[in-house]
Protein backbone atom coordinates (compact mmCIF):
# COMPACT_ATOMS: atom_id res chain seq x y z
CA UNK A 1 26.33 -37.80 -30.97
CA UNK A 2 26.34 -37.16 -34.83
CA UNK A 3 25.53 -33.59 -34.66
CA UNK A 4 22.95 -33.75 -32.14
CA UNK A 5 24.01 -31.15 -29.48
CA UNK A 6 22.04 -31.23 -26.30
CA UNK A 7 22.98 -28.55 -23.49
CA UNK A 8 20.95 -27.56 -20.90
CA UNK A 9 20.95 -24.23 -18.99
CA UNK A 10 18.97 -21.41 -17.23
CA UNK A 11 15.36 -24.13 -17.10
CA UNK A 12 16.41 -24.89 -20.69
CA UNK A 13 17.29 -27.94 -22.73
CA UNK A 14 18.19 -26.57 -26.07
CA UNK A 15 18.65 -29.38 -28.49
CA UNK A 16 20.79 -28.28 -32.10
CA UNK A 17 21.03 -30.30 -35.14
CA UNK A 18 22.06 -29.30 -38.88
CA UNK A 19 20.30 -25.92 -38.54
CA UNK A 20 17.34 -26.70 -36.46
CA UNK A 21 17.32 -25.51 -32.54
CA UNK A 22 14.55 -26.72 -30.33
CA UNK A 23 14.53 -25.72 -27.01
CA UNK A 24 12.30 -27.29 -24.11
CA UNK A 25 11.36 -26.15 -20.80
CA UNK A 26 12.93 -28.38 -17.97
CA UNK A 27 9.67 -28.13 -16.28
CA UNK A 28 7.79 -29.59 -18.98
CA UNK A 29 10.03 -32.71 -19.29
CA UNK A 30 7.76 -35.34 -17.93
CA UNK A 31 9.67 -38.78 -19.20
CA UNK A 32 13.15 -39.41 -21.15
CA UNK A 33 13.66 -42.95 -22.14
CA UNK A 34 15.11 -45.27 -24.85
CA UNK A 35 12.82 -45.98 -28.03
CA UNK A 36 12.91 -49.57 -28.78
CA UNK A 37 11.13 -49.22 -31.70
CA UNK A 38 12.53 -48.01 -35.49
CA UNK A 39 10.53 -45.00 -35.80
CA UNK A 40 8.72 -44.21 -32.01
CA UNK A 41 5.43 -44.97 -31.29
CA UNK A 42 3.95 -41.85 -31.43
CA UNK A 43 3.18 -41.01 -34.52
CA UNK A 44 3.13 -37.08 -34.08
CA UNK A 45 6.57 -36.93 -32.58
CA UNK A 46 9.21 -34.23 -33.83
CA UNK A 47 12.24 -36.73 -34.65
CA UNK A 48 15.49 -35.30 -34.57
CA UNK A 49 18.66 -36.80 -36.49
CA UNK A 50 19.47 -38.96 -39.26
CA UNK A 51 17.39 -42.95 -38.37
CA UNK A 52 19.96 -44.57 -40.22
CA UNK A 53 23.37 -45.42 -39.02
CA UNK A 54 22.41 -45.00 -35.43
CA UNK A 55 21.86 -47.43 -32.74
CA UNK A 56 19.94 -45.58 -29.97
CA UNK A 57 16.63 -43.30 -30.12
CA UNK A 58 16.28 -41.05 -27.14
CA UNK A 59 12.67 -40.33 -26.60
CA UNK A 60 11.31 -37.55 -24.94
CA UNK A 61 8.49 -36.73 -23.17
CA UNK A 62 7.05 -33.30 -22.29
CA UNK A 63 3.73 -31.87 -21.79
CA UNK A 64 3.07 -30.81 -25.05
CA UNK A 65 5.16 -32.89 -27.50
CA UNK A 66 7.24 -36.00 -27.92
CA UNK A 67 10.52 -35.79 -29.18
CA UNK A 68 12.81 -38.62 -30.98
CA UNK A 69 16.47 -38.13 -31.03
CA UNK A 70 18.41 -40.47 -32.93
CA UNK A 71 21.93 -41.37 -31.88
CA UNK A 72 24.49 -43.48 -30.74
CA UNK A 73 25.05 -42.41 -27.43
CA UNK A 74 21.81 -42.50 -25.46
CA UNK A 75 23.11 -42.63 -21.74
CA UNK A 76 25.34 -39.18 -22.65
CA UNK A 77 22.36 -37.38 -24.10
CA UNK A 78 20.16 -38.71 -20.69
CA UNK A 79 22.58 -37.76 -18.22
CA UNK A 80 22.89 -33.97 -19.94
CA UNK A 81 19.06 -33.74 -19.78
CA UNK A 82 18.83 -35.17 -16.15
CA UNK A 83 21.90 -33.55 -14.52
């Protein structure tokens, strides 16, 4: 995942790259898709990894932010945040 770490516990997602640690309520998740575009269409969104080099952006939704995770494994960082 390139040193995005996404684990989920206790209601949390906690998402950890380089020294940054975001963590998001389950309850607030209200989408998680795949971008399709280079840098996310909202322009407000907190993006997460390194843009280049990666093949997949992992978009997510809550009720107060959007969040951008770049990667190359989408369907592993999906299935951790939907489990």
């Amino acid at each position: 995942m390139l040193g995005i770490q996404v684990k989920k516990s206790a209601g949390l997602v906690t998402i950890r790259w380089q020294l940054s640690k975001i963590e998001i309520n389950e309850a607030d998740i209200i989408d998680v898709s795949s971008g399709d575009s280079y840098g996310g269409d909202d322009k407000q969104a907190t993006r997460i990894g390194t843009p280049y080099g990666t093949t997949d952006r992992v978009v997510i939704k809550t009720k107060q932010d959007t969040y951008i995770l770049y990667t190359s494994d989408y369907q592993a960082i999906k299935q951790t945040i939907e489990a």
